[in-house]
Protein backbone atom coordinates (compact mmCIF):
# COMPACT_ATOMS: atom_id res chain seq x y z
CA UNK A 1 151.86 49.02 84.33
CA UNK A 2 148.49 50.11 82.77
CA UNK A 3 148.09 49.76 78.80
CA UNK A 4 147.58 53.13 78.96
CA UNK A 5 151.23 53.91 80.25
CA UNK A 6 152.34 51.23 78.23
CA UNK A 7 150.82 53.28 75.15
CA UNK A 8 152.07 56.32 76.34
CA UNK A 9 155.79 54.93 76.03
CA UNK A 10 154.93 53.92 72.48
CA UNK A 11 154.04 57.10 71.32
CA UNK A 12 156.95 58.77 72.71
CA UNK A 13 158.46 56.03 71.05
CA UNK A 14 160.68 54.33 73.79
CA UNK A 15 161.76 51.17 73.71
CA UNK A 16 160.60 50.71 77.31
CA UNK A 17 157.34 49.97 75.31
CA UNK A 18 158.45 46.49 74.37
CA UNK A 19 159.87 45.11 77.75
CA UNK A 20 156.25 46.65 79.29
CA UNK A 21 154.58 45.05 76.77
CA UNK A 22 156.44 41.24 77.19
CA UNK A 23 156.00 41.53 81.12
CA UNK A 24 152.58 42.53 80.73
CA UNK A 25 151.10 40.53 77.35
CA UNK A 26 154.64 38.36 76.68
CA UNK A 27 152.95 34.67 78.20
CA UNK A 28 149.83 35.26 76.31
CA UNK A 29 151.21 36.20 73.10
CA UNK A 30 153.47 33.12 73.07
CA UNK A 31 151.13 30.82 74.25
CA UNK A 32 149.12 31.90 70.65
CA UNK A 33 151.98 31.35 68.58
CA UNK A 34 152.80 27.94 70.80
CA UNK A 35 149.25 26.78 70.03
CA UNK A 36 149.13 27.28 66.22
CA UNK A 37 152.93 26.73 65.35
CA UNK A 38 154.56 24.06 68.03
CA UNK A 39 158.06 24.65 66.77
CA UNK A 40 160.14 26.08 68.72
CA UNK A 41 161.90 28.16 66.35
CA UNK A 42 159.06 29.63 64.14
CA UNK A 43 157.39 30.76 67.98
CA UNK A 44 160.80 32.43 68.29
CA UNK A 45 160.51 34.18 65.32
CA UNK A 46 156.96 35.06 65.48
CA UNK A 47 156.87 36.11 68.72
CA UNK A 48 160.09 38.55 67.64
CA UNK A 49 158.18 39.50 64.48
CA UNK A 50 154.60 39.99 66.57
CA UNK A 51 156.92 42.95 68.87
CA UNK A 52 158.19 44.23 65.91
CA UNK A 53 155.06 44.90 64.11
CA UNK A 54 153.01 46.24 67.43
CA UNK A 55 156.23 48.54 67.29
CA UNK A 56 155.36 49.54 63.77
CA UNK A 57 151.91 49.95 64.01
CA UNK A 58 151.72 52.15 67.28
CA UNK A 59 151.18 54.98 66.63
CA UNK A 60 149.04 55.56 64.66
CA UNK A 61 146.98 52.87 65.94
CA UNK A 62 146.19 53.22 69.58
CA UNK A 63 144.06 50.13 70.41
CA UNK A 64 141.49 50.37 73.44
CA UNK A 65 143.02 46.47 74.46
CA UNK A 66 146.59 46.52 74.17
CA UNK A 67 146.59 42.66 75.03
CA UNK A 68 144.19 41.72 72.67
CA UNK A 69 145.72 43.69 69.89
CA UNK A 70 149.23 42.45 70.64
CA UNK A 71 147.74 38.98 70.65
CA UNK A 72 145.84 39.41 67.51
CA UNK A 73 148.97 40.53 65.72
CA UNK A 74 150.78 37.35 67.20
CA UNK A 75 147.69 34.95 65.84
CA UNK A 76 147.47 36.56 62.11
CA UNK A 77 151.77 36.41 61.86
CA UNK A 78 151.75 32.63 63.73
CA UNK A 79 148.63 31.79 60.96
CA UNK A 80 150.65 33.36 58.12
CA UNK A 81 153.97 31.28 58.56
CA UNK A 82 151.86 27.97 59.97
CA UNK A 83 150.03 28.46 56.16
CA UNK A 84 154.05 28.91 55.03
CA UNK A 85 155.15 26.02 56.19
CA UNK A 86 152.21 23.75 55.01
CA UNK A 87 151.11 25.04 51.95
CA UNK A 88 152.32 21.70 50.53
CA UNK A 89 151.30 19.37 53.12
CA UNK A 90 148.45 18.49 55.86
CA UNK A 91 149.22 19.17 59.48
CA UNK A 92 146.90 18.07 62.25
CA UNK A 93 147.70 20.10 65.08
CA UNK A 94 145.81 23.18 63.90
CA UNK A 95 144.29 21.75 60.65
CA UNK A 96 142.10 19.84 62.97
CA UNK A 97 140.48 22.95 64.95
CA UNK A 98 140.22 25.03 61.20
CA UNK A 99 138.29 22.10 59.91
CA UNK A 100 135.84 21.63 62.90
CA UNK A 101 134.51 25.37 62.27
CA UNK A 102 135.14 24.40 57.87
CA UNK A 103 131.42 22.95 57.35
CA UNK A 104 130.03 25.63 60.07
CA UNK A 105 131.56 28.98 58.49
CA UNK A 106 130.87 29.44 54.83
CA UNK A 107 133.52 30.08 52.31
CA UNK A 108 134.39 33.52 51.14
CA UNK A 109 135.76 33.08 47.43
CA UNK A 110 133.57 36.03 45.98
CA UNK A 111 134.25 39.33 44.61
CA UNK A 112 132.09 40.37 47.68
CA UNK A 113 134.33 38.49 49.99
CA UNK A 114 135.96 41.43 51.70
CA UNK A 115 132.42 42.66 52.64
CA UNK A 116 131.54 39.02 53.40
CA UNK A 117 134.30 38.75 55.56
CA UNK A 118 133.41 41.86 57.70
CA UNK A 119 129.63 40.75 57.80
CA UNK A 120 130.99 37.73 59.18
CA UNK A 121 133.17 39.06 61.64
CA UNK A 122 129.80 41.10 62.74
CA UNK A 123 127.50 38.23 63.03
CA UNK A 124 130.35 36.06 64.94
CA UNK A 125 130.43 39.25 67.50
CA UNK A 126 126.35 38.88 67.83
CA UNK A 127 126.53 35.06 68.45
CA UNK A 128 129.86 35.27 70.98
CA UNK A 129 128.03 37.83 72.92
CA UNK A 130 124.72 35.45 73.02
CA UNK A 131 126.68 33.03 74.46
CA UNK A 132 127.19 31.68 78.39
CA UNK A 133 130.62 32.73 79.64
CA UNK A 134 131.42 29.12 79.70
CA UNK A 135 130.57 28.62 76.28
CA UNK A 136 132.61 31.92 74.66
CA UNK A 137 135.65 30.81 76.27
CA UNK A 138 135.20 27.07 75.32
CA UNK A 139 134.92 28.46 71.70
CA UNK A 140 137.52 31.35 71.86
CA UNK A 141 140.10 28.90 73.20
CA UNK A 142 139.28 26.27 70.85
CA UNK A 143 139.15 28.23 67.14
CA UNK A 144 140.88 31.71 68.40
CA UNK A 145 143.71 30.57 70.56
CA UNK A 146 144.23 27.41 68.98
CA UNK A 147 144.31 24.96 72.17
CA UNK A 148 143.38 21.39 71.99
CA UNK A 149 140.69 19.80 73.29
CA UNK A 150 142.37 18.57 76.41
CA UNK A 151 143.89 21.67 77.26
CA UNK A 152 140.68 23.26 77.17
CA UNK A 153 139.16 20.42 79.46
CA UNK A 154 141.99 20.42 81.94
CA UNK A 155 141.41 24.21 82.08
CA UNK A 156 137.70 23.76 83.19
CA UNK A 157 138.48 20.37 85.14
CA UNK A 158 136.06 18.85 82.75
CA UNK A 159 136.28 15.57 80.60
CA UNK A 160 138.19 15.52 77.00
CA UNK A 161 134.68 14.01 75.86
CA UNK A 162 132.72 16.83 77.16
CA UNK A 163 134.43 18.96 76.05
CA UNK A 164 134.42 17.93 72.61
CA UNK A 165 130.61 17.13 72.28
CA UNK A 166 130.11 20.72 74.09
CA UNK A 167 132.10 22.34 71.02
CA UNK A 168 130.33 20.19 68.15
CA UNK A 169 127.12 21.87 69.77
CA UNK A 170 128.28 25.14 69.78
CA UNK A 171 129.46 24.91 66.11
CA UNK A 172 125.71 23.55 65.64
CA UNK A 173 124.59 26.33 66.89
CA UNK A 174 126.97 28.55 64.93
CA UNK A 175 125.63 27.10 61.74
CA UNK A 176 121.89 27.39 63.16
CA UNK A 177 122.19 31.37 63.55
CA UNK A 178 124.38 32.07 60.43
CA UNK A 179 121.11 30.24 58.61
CA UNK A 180 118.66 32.44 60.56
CA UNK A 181 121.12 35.55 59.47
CA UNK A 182 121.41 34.45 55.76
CA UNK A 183 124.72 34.24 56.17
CA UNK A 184 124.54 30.88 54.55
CA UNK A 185 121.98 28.75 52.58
């Protein structure tokens, strides 16, 4: 079914909406919660809560990418329970990604941040769309979808290694442009 249709059932507010959506978007939303939280009941729950709130939200919203809204609904609840359940302590699964991009993205603790953040957002657009096709998904995978670095090799039949030194490049290259932008000093 097209996202369209799938929309369509939303707004007439029929529960058909859901099962179109999980049979459509359901492996790809779960394999964002899977990559950020790992246990197996807080992806049950997420994934739940992620249906719930696309439910909630459309209408009004009627996003041009149902699949990419649905799955960046599941990232920001899986990111808001993984920062839940580890306020108090480290955890390396996903800690390790977020601190790869930590001394390439600057901090936003301003009064400004809000309009930092969306300036951000803008300039991380510009450089995605600057990149190779290669390189955007290598990047997306890595800090968006949360996979490891060996998932993302396997994916591309490349080496752990290359991958690796291929994403502390691209995070050079991050920091290079937000520079040239001002977004940092």
């Amino acid at each position: 079914m097209k996202d369209q249709e799938i929309l369509d059932l939303f707004f007439e507010r029929s529960e058909q909406a859901i099962t179109e959506l999980i049979l459509k978007y359901g492996a790809a939303i779960r394999n964002v919660v899977t990559n950020i939280l790992k246990n197996h009941q807080d992806v049950e729950e997420c994934t739940n809560d992620t249906y719930l709130r696309v439910w909630d939200q459309i209408p009004p919203q009627r996003p041009k990418y149902l699949g990419a809204y649905a799955c960046r609904i599941a990232r920001n609840v899986s990111l808001s329970r993984y920062h839940a359940n580890t306020a108090a302590k480290r955890n390396s699964y996903y800690d390790l990604a977020l601190d790869e991009l930590e001394q390439t993205i600057p901090a936003l603790s301003t009064v400004e941040s809000e309009y930092d953040a969306k300036e951000l957002t803008r300039y991380l657009n510009a450089f995605l769309k600057g990149l190779s096709k290669e390189d955007r998904y290598l990047f997306l995978r890595r800090y968006w979808y949360g996979d490891s670095i060996s998932q993302i090799a396997q994916n591309l039949d490349w080496k752990p290694h290359n991958a690796s030194v291929r994403l502390f490049r691209l995070r050079k290259k991050l920091q290079d442009y937000l520079h040239k932008e001002g977004m940092i000093a």
